[in-house]
PDB file of N, CA and C in Angstrom:
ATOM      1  N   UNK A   1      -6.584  21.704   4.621  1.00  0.00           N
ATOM      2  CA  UNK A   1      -5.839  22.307   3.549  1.00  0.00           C
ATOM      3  C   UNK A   1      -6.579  22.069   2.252  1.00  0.00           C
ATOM      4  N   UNK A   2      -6.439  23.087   1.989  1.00  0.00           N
ATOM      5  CA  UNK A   2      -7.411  23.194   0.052  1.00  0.00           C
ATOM      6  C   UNK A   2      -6.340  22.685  -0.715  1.00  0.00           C
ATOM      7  N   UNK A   3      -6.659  21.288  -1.307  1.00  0.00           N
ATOM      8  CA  UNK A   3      -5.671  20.852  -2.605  1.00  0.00           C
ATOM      9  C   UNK A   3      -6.339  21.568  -3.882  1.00  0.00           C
ATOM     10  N   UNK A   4      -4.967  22.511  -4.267  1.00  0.00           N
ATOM     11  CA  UNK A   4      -5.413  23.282  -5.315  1.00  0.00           C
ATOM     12  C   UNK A   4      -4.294  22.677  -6.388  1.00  0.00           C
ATOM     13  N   UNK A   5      -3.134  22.943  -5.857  1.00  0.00           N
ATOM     14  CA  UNK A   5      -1.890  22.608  -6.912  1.00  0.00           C
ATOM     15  C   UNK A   5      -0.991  21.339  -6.590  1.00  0.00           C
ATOM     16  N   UNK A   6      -2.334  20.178  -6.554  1.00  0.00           N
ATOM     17  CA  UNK A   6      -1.399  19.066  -6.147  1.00  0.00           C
ATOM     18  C   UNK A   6      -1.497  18.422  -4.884  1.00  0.00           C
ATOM     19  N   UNK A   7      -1.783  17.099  -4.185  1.00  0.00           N
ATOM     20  CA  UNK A   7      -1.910  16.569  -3.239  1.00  0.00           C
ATOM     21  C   UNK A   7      -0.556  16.764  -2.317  1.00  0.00           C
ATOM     22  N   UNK A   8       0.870  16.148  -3.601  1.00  0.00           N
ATOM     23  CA  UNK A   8       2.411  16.738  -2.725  1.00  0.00           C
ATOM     24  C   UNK A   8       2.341  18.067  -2.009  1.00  0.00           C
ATOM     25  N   UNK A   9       1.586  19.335  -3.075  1.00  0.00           N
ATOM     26  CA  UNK A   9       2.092  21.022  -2.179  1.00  0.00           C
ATOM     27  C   UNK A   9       1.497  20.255  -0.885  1.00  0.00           C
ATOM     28  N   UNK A  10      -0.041  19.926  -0.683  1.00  0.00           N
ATOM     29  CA  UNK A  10      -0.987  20.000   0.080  1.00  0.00           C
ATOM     30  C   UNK A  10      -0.318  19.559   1.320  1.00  0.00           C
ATOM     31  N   UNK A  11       0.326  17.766   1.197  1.00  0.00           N
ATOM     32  CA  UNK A  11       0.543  17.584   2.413  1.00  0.00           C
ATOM     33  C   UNK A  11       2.258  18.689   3.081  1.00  0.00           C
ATOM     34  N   UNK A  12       2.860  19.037   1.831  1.00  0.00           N
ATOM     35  CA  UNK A  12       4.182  19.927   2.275  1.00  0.00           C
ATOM     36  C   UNK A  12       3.891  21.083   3.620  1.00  0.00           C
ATOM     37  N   UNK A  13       2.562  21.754   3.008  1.00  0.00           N
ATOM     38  CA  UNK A  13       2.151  22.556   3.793  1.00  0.00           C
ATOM     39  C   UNK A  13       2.230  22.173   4.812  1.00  0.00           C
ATOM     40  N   UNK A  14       1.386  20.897   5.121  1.00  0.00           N
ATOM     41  CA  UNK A  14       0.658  21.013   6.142  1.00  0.00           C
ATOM     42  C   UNK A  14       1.972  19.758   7.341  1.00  0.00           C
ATOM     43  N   UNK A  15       3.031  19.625   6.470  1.00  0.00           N
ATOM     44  CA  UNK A  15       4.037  19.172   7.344  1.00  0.00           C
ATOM     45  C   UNK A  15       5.068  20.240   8.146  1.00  0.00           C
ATOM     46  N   UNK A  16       4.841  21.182   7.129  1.00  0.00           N
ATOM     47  CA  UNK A  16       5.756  22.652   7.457  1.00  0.00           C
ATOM     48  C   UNK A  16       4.549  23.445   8.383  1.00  0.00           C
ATOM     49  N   UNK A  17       3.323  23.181   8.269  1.00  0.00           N
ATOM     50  CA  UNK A  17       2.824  24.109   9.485  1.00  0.00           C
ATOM     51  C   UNK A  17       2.556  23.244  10.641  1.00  0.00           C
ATOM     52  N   UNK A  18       2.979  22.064  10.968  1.00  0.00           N
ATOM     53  CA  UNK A  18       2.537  21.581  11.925  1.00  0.00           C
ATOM     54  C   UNK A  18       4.050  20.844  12.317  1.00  0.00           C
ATOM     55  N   UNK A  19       5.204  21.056  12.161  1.00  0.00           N
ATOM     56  CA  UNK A  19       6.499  20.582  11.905  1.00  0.00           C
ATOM     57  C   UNK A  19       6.367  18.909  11.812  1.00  0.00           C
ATOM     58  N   UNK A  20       6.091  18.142  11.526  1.00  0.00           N
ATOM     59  CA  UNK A  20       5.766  16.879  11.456  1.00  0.00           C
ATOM     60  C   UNK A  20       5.715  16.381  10.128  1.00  0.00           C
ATOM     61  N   UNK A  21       6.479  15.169   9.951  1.00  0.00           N
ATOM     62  CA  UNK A  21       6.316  14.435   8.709  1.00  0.00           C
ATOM     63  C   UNK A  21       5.123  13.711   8.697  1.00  0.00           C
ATOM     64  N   UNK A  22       4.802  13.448   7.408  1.00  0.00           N
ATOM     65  CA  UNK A  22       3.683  12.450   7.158  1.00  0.00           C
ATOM     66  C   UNK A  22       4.016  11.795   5.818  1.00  0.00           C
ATOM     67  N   UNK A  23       3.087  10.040   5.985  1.00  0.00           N
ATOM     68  CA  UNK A  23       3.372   8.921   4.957  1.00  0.00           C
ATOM     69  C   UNK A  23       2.017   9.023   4.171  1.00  0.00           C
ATOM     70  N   UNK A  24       1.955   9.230   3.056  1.00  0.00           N
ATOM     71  CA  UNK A  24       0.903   9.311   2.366  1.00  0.00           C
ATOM     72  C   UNK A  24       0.984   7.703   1.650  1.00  0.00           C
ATOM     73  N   UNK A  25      -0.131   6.775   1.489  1.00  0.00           N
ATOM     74  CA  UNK A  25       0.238   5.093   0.715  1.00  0.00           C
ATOM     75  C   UNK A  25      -0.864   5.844  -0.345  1.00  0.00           C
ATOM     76  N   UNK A  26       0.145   5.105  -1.540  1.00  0.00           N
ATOM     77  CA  UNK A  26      -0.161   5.797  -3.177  1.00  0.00           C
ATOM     78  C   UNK A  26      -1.315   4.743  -3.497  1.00  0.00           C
ATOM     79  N   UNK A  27      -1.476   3.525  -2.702  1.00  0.00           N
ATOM     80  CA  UNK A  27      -2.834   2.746  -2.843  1.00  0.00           C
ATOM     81  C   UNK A  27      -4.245   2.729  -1.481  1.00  0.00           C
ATOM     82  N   UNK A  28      -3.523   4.373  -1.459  1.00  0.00           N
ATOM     83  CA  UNK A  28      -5.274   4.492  -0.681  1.00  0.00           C
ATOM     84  C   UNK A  28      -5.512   5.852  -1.210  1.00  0.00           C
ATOM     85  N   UNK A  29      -4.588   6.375  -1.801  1.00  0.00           N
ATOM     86  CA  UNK A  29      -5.346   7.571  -2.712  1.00  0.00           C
ATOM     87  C   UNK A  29      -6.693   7.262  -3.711  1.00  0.00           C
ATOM     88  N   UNK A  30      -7.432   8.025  -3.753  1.00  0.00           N
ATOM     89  CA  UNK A  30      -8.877   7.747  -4.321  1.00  0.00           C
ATOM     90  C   UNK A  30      -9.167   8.216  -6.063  1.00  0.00           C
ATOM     91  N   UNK A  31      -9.296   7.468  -6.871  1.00  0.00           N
ATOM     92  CA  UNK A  31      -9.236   7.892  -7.657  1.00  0.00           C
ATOM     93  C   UNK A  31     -10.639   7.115  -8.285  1.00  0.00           C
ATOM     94  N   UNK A  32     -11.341   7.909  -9.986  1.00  0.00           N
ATOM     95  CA  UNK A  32     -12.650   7.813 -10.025  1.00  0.00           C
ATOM     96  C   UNK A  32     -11.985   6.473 -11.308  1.00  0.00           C
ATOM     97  N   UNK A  33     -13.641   5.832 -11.076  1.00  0.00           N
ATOM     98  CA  UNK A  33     -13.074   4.429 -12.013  1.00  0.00           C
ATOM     99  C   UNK A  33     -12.392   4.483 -12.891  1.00  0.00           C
ATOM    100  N   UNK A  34     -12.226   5.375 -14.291  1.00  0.00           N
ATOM    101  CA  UNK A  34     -11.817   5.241 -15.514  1.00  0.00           C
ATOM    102  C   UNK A  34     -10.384   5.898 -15.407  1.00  0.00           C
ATOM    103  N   UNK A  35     -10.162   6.447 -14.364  1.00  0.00           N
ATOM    104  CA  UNK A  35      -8.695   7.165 -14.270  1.00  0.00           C
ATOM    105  C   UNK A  35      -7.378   6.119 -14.651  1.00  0.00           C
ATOM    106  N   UNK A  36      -7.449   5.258 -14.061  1.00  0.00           N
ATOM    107  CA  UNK A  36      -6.426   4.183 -14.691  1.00  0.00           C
ATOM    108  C   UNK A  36      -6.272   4.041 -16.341  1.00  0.00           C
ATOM    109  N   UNK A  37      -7.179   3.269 -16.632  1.00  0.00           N
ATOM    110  CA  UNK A  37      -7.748   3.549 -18.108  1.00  0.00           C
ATOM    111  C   UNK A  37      -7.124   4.952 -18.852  1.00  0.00           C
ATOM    112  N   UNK A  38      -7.838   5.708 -18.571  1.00  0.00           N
ATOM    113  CA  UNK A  38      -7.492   6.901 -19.269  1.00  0.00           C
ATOM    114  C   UNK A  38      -6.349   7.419 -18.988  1.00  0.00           C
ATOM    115  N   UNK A  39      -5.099   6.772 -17.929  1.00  0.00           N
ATOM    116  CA  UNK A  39      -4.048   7.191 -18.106  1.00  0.00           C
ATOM    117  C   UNK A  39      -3.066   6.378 -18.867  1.00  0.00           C
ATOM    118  N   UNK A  40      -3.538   5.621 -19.161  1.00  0.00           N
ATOM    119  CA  UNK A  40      -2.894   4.573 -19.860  1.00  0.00           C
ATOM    120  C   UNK A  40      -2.804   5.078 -21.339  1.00  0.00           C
ATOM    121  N   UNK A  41      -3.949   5.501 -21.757  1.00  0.00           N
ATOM    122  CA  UNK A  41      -4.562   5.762 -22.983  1.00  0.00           C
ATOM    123  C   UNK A  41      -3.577   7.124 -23.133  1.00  0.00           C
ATOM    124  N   UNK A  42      -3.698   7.710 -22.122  1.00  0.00           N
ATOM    125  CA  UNK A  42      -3.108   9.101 -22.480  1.00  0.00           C
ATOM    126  C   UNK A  42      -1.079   9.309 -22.025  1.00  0.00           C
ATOM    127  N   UNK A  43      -0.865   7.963 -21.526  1.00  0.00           N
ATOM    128  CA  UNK A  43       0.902   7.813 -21.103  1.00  0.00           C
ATOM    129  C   UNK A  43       0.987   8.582 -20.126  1.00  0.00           C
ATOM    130  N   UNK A  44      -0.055   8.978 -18.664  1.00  0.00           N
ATOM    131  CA  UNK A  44       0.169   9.520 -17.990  1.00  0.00           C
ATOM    132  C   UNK A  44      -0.474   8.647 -16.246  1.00  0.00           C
ATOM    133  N   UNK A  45       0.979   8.938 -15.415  1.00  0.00           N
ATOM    134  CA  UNK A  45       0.557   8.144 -14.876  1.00  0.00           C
ATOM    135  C   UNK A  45      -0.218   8.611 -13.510  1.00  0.00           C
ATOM    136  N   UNK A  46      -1.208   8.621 -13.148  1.00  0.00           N
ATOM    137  CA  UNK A  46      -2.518   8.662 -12.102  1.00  0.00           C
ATOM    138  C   UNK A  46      -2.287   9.378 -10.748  1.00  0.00           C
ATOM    139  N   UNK A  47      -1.082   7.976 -10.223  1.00  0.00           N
ATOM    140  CA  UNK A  47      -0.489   9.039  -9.060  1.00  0.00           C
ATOM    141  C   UNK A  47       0.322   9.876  -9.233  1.00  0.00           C
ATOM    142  N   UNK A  48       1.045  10.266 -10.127  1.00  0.00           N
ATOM    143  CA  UNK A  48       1.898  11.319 -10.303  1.00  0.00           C
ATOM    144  C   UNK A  48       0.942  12.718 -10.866  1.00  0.00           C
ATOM    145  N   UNK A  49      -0.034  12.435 -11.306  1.00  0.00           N
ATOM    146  CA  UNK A  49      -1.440  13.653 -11.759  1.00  0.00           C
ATOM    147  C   UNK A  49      -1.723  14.104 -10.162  1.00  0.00           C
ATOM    148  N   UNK A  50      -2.258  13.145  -9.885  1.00  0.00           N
ATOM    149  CA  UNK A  50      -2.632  13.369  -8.288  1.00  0.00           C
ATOM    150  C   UNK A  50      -2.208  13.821  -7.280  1.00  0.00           C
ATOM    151  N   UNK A  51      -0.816  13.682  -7.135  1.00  0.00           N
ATOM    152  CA  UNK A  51       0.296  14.330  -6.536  1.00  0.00           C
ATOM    153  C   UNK A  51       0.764  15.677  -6.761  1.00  0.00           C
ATOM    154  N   UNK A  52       0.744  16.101  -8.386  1.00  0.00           N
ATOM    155  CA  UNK A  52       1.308  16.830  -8.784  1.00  0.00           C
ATOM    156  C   UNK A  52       0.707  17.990  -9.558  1.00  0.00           C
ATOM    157  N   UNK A  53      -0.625  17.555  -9.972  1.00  0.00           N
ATOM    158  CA  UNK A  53      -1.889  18.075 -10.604  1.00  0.00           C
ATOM    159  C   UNK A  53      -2.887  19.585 -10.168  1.00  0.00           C
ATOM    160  N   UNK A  54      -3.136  20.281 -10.591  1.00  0.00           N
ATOM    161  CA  UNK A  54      -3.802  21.490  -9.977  1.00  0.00           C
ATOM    162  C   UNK A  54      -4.926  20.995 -10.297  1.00  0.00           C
ATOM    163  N   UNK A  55      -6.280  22.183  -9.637  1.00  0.00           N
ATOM    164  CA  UNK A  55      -7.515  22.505  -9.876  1.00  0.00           C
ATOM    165  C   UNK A  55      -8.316  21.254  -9.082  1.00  0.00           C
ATOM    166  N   UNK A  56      -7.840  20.342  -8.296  1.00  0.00           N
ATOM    167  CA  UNK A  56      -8.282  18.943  -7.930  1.00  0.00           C
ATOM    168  C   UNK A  56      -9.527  19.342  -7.114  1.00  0.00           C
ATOM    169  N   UNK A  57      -9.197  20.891  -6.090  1.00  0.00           N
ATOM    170  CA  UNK A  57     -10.483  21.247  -5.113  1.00  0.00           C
ATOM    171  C   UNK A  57     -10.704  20.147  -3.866  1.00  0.00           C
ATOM    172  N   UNK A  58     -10.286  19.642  -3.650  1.00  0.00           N
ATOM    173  CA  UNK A  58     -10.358  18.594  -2.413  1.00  0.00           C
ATOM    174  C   UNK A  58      -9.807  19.229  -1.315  1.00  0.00           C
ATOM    175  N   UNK A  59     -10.247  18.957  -0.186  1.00  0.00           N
ATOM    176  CA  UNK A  59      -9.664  19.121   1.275  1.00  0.00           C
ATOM    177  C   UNK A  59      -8.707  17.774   1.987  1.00  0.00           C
ATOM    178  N   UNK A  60      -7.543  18.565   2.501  1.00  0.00           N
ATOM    179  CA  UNK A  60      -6.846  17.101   3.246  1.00  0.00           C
ATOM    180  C   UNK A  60      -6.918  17.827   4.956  1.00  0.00           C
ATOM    181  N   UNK A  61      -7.092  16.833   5.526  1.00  0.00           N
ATOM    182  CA  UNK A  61      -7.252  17.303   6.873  1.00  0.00           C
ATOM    183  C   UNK A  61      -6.462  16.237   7.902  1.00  0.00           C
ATOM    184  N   UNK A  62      -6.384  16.182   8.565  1.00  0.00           N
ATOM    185  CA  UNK A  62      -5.636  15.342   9.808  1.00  0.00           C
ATOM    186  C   UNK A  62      -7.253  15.628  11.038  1.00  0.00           C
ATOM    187  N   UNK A  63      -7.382  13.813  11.998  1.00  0.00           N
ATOM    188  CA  UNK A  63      -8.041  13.512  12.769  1.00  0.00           C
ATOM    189  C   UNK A  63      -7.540  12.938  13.874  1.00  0.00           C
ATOM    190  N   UNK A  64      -7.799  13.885  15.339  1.00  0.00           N
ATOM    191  CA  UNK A  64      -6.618  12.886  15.915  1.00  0.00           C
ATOM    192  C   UNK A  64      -7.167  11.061  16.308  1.00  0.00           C
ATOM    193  N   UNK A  65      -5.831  10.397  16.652  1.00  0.00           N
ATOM    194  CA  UNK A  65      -6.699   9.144  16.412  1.00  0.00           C
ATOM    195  C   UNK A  65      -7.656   8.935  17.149  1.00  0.00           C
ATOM    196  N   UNK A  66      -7.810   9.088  18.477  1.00  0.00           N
ATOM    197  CA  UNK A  66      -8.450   9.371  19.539  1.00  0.00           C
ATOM    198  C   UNK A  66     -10.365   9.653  19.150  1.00  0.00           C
ATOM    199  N   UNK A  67     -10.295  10.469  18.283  1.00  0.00           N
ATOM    200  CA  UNK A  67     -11.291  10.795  17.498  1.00  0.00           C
ATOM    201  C   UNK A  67     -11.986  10.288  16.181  1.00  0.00           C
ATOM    202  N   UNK A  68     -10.883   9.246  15.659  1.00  0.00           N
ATOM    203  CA  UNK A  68     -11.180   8.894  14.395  1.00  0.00           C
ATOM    204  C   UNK A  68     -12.903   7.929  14.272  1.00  0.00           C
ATOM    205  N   UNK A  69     -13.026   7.322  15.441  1.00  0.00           N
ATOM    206  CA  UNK A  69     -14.328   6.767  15.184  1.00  0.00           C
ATOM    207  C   UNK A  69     -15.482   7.678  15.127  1.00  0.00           C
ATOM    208  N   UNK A  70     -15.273   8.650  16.240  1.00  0.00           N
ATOM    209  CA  UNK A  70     -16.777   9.421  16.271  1.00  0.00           C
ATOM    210  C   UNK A  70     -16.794  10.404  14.488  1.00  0.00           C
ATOM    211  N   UNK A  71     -15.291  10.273  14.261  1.00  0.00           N
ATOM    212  CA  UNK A  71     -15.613  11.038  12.984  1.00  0.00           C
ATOM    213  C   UNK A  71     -16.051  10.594  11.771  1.00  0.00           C
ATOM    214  N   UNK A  72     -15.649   9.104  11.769  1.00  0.00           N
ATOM    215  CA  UNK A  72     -16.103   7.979  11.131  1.00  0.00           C
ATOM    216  C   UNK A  72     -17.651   7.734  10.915  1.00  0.00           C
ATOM    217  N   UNK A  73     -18.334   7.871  12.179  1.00  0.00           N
ATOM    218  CA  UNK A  73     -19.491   7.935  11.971  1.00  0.00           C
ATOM    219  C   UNK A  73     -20.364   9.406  12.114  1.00  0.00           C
ATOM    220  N   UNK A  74     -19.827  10.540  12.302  1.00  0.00           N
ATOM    221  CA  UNK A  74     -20.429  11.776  11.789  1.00  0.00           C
ATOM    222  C   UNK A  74     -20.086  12.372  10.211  1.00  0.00           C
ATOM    223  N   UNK A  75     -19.014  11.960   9.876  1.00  0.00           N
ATOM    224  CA  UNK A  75     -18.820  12.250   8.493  1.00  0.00           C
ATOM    225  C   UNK A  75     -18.233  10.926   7.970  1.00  0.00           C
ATOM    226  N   UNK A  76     -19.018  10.446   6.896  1.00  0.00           N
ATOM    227  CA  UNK A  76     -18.502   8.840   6.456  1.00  0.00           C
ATOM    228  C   UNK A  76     -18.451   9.001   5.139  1.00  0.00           C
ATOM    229  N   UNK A  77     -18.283  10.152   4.258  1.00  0.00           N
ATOM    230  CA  UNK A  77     -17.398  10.558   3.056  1.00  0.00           C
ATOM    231  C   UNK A  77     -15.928  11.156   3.295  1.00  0.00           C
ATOM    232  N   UNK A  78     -15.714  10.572   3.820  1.00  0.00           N
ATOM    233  CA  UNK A  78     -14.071  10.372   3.686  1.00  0.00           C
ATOM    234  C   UNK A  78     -12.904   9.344   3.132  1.00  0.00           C
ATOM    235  N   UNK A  79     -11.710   9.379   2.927  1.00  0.00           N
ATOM    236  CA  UNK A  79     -10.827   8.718   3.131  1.00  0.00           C
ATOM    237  C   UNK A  79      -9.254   8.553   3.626  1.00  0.00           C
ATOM    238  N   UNK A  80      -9.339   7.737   4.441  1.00  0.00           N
ATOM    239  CA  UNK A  80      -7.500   7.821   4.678  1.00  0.00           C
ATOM    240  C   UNK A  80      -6.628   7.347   4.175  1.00  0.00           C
ATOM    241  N   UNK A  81      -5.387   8.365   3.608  1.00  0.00           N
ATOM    242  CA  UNK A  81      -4.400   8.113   2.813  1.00  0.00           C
ATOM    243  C   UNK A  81      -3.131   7.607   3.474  1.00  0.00           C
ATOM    244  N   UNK A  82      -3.304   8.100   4.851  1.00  0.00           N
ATOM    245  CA  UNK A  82      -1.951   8.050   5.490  1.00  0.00           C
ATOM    246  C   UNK A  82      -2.055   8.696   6.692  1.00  0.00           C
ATOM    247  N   UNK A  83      -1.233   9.103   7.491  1.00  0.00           N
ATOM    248  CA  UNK A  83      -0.713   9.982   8.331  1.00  0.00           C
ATOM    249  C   UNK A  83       0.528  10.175   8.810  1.00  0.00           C
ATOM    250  N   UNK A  84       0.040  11.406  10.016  1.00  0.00           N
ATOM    251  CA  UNK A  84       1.841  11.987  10.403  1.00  0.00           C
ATOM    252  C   UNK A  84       2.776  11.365  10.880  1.00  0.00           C
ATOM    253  N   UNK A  85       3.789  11.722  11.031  1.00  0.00           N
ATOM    254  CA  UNK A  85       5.104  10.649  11.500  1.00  0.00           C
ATOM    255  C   UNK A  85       6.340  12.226  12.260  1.00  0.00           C
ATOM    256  N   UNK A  86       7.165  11.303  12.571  1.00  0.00           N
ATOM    257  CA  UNK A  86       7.874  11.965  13.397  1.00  0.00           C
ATOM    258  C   UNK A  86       8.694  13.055  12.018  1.00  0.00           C
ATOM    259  N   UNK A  87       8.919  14.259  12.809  1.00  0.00           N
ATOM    260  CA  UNK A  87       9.782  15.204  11.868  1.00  0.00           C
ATOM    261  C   UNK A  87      10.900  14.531  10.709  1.00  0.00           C
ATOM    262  N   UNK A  88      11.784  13.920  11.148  1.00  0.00           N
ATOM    263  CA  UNK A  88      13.150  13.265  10.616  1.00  0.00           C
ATOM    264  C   UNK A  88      12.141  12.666   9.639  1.00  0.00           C
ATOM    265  N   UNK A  89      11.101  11.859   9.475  1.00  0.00           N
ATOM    266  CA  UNK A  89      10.608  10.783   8.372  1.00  0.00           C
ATOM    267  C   UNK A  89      10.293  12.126   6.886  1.00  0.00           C
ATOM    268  N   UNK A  90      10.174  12.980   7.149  1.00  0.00           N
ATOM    269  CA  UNK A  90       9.874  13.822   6.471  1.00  0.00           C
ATOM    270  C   UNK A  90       8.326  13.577   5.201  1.00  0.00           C
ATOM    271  N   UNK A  91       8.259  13.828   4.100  1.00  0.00           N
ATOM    272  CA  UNK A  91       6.796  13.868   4.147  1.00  0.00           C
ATOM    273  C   UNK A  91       7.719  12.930   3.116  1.00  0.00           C
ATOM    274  N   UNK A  92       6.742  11.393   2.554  1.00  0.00           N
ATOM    275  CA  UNK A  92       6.794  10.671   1.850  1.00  0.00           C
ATOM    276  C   UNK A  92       5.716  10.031   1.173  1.00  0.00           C
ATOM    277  N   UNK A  93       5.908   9.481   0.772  1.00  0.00           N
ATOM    278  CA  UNK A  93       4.855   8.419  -0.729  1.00  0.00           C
ATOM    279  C   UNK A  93       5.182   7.238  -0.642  1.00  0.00           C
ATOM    280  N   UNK A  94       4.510   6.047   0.197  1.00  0.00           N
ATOM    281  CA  UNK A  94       4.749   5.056   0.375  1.00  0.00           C
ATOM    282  C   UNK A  94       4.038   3.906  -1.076  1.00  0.00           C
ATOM    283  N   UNK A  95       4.859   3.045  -1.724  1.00  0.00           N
ATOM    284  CA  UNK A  95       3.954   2.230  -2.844  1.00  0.00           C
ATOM    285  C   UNK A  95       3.703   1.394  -2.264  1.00  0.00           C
ATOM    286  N   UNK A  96       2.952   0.759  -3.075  1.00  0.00           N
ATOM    287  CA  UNK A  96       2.267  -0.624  -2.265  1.00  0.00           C
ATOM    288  C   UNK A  96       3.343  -1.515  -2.216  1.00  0.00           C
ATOM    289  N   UNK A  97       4.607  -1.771  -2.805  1.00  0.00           N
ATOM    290  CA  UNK A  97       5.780  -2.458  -2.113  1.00  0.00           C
ATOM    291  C   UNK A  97       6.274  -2.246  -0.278  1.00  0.00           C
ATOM    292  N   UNK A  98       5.849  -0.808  -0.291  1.00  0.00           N
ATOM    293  CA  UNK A  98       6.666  -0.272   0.885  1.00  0.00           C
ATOM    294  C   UNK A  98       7.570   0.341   0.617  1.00  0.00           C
ATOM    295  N   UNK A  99       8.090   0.382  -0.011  1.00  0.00           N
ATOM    296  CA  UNK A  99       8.827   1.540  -0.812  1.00  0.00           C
ATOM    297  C   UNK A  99       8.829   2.744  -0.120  1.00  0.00           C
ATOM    298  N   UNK A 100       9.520   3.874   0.249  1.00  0.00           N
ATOM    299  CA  UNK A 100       9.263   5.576   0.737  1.00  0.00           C
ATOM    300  C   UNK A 100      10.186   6.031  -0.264  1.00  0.00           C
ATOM    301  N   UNK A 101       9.299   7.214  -1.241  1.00  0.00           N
ATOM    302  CA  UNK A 101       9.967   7.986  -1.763  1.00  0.00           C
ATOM    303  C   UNK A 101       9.943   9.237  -1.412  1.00  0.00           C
ATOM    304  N   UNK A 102      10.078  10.132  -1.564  1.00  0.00           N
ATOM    305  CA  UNK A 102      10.779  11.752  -0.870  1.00  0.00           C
ATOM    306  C   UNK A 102       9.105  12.368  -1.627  1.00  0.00           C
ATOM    307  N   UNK A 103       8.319  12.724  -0.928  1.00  0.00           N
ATOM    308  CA  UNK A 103       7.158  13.810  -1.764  1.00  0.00           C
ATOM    309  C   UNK A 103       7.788  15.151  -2.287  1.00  0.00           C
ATOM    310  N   UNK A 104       7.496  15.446  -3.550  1.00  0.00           N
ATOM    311  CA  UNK A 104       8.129  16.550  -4.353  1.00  0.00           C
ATOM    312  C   UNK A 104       6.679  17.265  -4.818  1.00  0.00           C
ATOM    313  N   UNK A 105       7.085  18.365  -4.355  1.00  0.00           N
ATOM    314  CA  UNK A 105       5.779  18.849  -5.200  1.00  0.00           C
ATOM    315  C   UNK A 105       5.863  19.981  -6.385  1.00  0.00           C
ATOM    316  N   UNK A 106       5.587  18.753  -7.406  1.00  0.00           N
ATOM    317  CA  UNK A 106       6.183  19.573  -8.661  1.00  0.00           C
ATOM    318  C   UNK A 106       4.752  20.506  -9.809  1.00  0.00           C
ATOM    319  N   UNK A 107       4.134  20.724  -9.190  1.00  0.00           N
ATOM    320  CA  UNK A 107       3.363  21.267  -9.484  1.00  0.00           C
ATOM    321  C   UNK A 107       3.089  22.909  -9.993  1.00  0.00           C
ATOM    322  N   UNK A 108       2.073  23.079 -11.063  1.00  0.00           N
ATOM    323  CA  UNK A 108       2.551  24.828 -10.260  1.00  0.00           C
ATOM    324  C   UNK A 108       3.136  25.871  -9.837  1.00  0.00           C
ATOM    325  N   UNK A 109       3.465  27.246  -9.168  1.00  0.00           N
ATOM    326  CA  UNK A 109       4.551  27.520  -8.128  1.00  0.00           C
ATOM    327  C   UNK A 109       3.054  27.982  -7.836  1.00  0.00           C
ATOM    328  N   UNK A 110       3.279  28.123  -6.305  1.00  0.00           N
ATOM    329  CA  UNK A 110       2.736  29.000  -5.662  1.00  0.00           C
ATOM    330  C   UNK A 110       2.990  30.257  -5.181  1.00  0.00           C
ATOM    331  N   UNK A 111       2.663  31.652  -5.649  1.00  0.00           N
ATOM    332  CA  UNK A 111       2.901  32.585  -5.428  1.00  0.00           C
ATOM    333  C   UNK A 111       3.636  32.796  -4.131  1.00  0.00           C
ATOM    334  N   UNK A 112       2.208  32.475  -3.016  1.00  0.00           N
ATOM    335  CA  UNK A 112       2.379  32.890  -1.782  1.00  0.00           C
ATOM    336  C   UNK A 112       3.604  31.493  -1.113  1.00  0.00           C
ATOM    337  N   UNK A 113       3.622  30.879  -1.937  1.00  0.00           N
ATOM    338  CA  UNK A 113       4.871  29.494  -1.075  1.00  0.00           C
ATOM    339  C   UNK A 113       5.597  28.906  -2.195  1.00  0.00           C
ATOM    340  N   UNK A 114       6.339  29.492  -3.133  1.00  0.00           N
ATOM    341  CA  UNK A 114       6.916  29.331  -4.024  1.00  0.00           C
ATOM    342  C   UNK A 114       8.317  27.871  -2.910  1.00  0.00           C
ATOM    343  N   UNK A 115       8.719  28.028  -1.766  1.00  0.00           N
ATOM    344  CA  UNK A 115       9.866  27.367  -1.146  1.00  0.00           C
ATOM    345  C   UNK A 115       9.158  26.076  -1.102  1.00  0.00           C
ATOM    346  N   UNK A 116       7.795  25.279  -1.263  1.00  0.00           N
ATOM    347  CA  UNK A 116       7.684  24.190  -1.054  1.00  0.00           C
ATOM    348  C   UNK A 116       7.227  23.694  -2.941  1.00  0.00           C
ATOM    349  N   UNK A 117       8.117  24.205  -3.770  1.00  0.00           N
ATOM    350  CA  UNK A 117       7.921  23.352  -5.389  1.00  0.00           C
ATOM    351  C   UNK A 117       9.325  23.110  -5.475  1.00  0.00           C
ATOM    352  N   UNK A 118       9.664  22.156  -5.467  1.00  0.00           N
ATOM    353  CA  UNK A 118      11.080  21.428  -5.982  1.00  0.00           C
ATOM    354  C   UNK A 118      11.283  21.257  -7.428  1.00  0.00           C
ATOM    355  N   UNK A 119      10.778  22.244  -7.953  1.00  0.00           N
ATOM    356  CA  UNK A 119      11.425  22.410  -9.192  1.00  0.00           C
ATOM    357  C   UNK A 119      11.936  23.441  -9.657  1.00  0.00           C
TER     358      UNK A 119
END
């Protein structure tokens, strides 16, 4: 999936096309050194940009686990944020407490999927 309008649309999609929830942890999202910093500076906070943010251009993909090593070592620019979970868990944002909050993706609308922006 192309993250265009937001990491939340991204994984919504891809819970609604594959019917399956997934746990995204808000401390394995990847972010570039000064982003902290500069959200501070600017009163905005990092994972909620990231979540909620357009133009990002990144790909999110799912590996089954089965596979995760050989992919590990054929493509080793990656990272894992999380993965799927049973339907009922629905798609969430785990903090580094453990915490699950509800993924909203407030981003944007999307023309073609205007039903997955909760706003």
């Amino acid at each position: 999936y192309l993250v265009t309008h937001g990491l939340a649309d991204a994984v919504k999609r891809l819970c609604r096309d594959t019917g399956l929830g997934a746990k995204v942890y808000a401390d394995k999202i990847p972010f570039e050194g000064n982003t902290f910093a500069l959200g501070r500076e600017m009163d905005i906070d990092p994972v909620s940009a990231a979540m909620n943010g357009g133009d990002d251009y990144k790909l999110l993909f799912t590996v089954p686990i089965l596979e995760l090593e050989r992919f590990r070592r054929d493509f080793q620019t990656f990272d894992i944020i999380g993965h799927l979970a049973q339907p009922e868990a629905g798609a969430a944002l785990v903090t580094p407490d453990g915490v699950e909050l509800p993924l909203r993706a407030q981003g944007w609308p999307r023309e073609d999927e205007a039903e997955l922006t909760d706003n």
